[in-house]
N, C-alpha and C. Protein backbone atom coordinates (compact mmCIF):
# COMPACT_ATOMS: atom_id res chain seq x y z
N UNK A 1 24.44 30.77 18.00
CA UNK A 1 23.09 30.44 17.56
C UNK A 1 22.13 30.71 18.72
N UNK A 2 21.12 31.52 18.56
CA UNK A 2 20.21 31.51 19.30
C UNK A 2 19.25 30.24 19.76
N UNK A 3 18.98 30.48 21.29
CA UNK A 3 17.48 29.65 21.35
C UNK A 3 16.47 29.16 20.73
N UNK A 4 16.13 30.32 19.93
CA UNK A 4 15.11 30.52 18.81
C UNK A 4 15.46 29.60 17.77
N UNK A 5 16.60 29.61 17.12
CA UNK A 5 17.14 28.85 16.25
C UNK A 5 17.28 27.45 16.35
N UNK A 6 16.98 27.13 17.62
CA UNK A 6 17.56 25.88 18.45
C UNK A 6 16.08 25.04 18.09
N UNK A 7 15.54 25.91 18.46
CA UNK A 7 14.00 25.21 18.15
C UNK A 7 13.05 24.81 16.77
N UNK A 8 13.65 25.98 16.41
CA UNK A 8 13.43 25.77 14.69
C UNK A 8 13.83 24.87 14.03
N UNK A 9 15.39 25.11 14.44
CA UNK A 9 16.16 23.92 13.80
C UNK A 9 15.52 22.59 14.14
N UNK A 10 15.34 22.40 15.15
CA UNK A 10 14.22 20.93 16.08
C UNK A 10 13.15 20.55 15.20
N UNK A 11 12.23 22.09 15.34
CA UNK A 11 11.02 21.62 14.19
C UNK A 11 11.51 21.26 12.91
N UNK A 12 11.95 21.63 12.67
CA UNK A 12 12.49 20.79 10.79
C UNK A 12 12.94 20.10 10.75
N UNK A 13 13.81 19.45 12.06
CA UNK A 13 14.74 18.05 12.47
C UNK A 13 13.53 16.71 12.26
N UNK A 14 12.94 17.44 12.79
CA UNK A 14 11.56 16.50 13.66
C UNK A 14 10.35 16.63 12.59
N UNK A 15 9.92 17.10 11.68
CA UNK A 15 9.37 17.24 10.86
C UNK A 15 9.65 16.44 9.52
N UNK A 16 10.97 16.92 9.61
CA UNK A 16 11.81 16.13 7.75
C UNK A 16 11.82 14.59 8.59
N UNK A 17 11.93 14.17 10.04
CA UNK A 17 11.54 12.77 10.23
C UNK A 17 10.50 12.14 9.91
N UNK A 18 9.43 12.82 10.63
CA UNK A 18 7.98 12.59 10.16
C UNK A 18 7.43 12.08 8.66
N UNK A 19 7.92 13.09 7.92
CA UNK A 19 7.47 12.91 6.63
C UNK A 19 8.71 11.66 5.74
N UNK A 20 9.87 11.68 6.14
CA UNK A 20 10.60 10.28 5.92
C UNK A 20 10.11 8.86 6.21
N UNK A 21 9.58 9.25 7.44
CA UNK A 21 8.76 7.69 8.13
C UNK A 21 7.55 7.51 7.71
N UNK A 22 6.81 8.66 7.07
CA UNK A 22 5.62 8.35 6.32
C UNK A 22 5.33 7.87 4.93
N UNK A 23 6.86 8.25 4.38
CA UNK A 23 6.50 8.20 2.78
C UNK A 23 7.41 6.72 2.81
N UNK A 24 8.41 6.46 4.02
CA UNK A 24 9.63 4.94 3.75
C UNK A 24 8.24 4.07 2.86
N UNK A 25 8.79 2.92 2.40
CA UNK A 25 8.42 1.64 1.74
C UNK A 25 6.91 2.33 0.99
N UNK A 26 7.11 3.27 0.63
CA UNK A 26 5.80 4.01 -0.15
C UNK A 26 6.24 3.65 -1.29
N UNK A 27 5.41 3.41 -2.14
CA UNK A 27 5.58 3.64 -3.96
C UNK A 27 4.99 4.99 -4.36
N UNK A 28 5.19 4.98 -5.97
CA UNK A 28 4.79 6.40 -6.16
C UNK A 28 2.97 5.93 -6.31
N UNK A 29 3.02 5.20 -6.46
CA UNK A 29 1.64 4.76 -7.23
C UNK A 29 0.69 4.79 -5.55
N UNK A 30 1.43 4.12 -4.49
CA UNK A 30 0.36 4.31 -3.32
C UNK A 30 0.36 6.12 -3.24
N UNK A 31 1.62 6.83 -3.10
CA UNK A 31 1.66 8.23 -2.91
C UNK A 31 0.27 9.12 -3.72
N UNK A 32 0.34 8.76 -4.81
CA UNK A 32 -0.51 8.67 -5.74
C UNK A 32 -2.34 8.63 -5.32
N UNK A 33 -2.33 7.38 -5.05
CA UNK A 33 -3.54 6.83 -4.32
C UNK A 33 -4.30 7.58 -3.64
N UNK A 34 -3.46 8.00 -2.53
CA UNK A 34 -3.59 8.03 -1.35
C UNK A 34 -4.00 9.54 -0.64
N UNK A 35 -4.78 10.45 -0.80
CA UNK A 35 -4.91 11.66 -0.41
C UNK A 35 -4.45 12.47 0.68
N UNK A 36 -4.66 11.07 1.84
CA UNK A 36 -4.26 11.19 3.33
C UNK A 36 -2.73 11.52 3.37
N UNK A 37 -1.93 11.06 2.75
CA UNK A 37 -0.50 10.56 2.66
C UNK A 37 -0.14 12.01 2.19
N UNK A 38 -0.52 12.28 1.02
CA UNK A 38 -0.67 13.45 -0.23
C UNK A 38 -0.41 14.87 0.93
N UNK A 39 -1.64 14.89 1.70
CA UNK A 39 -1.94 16.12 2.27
C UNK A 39 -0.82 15.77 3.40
N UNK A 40 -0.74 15.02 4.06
CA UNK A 40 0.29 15.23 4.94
C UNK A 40 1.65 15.32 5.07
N UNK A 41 2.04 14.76 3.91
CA UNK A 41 3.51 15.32 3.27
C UNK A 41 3.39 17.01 3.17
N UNK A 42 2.94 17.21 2.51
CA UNK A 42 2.47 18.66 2.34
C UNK A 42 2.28 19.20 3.48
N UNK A 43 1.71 18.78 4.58
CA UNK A 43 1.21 20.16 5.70
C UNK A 43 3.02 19.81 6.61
N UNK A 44 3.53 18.45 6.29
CA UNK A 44 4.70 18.56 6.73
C UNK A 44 5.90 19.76 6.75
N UNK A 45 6.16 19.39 4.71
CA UNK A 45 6.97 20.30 3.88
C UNK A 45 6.40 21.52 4.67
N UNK A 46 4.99 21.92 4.30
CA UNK A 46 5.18 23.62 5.14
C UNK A 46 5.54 23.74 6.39
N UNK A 47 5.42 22.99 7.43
CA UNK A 47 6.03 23.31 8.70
C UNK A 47 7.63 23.38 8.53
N UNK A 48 8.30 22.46 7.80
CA UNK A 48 9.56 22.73 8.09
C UNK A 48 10.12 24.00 7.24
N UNK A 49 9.48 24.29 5.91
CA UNK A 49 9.64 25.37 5.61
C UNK A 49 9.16 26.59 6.61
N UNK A 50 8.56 26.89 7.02
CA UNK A 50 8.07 27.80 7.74
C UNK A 50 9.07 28.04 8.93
N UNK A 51 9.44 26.63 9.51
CA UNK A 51 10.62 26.81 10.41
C UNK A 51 11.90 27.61 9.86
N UNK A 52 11.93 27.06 8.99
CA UNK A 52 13.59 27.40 8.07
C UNK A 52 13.27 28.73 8.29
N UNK A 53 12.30 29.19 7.77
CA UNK A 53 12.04 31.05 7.37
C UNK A 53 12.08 31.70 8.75
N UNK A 54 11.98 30.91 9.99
CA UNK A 54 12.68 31.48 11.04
C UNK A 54 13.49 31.67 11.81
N UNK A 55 14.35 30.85 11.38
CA UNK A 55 16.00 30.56 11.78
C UNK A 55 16.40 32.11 10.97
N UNK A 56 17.66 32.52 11.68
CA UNK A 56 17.87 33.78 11.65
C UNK A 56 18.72 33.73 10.69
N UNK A 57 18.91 35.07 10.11
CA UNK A 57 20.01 35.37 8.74
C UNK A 57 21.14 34.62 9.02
N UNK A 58 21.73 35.12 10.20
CA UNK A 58 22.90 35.03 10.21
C UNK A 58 23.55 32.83 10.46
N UNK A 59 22.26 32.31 11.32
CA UNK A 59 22.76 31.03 11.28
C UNK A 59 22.47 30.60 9.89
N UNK A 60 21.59 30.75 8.64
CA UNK A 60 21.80 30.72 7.69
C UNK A 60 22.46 30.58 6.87
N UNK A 61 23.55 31.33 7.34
CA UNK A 61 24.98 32.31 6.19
C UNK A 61 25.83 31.33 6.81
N UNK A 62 25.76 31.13 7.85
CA UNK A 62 26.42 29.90 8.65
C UNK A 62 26.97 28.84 8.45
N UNK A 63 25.65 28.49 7.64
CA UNK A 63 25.74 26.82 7.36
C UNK A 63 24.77 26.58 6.15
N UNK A 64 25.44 27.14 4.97
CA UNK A 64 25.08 26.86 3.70
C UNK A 64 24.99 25.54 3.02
N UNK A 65 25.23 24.62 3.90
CA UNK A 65 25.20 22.99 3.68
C UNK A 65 23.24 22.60 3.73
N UNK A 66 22.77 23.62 4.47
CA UNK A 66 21.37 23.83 4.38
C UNK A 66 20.54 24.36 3.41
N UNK A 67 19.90 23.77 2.19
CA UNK A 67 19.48 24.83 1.43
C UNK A 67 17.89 25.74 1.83
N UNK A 68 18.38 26.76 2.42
CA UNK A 68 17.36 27.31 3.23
C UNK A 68 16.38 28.08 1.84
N UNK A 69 16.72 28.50 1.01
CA UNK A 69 16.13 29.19 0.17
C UNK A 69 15.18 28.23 -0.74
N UNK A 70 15.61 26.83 -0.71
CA UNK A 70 14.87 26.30 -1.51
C UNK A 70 13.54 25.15 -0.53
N UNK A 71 14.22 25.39 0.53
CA UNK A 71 13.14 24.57 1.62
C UNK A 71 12.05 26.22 2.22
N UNK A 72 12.23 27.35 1.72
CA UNK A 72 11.61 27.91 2.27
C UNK A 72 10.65 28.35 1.49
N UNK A 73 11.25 28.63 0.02
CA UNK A 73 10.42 28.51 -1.05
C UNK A 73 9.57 27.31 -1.25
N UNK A 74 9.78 25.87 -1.11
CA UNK A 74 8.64 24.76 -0.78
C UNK A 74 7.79 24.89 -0.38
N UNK A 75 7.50 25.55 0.83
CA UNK A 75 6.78 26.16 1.84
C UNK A 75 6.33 27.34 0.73
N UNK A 76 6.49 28.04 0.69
CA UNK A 76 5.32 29.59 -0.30
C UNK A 76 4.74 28.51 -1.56
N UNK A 77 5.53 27.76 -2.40
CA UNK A 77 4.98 27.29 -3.24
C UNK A 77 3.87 26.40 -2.97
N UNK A 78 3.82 25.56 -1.85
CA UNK A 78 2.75 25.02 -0.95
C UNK A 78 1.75 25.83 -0.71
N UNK A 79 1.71 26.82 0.28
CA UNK A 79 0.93 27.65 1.03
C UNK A 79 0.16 28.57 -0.22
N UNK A 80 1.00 29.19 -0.90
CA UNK A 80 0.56 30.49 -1.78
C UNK A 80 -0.30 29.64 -3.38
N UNK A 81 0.31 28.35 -3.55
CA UNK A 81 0.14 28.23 -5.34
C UNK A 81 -0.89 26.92 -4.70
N UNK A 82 -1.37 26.74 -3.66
CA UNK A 82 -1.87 25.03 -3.08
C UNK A 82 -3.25 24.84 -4.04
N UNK A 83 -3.32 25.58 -4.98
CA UNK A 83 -4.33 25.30 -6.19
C UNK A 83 -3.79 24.57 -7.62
N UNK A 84 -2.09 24.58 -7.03
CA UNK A 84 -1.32 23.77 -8.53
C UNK A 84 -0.22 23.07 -7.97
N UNK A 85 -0.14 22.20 -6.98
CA UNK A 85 0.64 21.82 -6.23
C UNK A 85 1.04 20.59 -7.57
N UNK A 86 2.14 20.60 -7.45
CA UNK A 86 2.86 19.34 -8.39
C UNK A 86 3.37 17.98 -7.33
N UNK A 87 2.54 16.83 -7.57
CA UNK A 87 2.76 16.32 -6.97
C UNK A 87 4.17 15.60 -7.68
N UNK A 88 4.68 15.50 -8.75
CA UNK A 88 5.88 14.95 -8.99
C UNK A 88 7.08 15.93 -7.82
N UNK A 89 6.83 16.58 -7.58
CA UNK A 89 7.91 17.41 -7.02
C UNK A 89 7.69 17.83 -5.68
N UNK A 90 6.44 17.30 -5.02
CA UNK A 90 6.26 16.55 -3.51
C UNK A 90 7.26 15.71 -3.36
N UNK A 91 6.57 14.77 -4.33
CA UNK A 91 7.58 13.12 -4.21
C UNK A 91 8.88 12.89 -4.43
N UNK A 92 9.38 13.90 -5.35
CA UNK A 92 10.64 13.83 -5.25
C UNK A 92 11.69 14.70 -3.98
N UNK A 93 10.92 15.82 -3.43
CA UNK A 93 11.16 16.23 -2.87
C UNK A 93 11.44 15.48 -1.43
N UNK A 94 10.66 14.74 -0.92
CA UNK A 94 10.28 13.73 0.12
C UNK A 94 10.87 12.54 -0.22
N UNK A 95 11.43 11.83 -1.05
CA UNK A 95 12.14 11.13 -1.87
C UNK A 95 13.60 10.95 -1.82
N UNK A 96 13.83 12.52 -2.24
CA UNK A 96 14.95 12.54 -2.54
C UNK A 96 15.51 13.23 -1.90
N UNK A 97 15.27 14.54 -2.03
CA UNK A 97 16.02 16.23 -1.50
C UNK A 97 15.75 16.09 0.23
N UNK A 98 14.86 15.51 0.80
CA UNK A 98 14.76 15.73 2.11
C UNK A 98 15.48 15.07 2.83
N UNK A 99 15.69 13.89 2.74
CA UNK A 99 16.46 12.52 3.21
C UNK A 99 17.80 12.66 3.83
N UNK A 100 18.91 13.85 3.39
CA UNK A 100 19.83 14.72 3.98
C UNK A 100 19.55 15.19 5.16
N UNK A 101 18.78 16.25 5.68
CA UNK A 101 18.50 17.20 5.64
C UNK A 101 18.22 16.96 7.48
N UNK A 102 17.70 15.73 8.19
CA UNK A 102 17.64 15.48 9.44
C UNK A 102 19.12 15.27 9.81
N UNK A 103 20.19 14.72 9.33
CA UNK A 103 21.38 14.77 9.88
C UNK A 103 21.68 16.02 9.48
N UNK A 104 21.77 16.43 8.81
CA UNK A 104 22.59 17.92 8.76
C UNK A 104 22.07 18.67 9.90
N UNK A 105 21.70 18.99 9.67
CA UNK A 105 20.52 19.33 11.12
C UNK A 105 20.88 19.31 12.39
N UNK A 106 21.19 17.70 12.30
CA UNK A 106 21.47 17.51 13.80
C UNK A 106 23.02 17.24 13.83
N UNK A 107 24.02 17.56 12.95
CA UNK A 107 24.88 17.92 12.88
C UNK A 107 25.11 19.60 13.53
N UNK A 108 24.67 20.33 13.01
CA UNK A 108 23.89 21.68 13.13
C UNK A 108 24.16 22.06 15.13
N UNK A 109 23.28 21.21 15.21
CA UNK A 109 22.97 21.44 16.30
C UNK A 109 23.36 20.90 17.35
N UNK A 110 24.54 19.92 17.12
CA UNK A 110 26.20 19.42 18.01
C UNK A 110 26.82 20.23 18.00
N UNK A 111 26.97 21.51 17.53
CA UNK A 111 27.49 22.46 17.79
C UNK A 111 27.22 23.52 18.67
């Protein structure tokens, strides 16, 4: 694994934290509310997507325990569609699907 990878992997380590510690003891209804919360989940999700999309092919193919295709697509669907952003699928995303994703990671990167 490259350097490069080392860091990436970091930013999305450190990112999928961020947005865990922001949304913990959240309801959907404050998520909801809350615009501040809203947008920063979101500028989260794209950083760690954006990271993912630079981790290299090959650590990728690596470690398919990562779903890189669908955290990187988060990120385009963010960035490219941010005029129809679904917030049910922020929240579940941040909810649910992300909550893995800092240990694997740093599983990842004990190696």
């Amino acid at each position: 694994m490259s350097r490069d990878d080392r860091l990436f992997l970091h930013h999305m380590r450190d990112h999928a934290r961020k947005a865990l510690a922001l949304s913990r003891g959240k309801t959907r209804a404050e998520f909801d509310a809350d615009e501040s919360l809203r947008s920063a989940l979101c500028y989260l999700l794209q950083i760690i997507g954006e990271a993912a999309s630079r981790v290299t092919r090959s650590t990728q193919a690596a470690h398919p325990e990562i779903p890189w295709t669908n955290v990187v697509g988060m990120r385009h669907r963010l960035v490219h569609g941010y005029f129809q952003i679904d917030d049910d699928v922020v929240w579940k995303t941040v909810t649910g699907e992300l909550r893995p994703l800092p240990a694997a990671i740093e599983r990842l990167l004990e190696h």
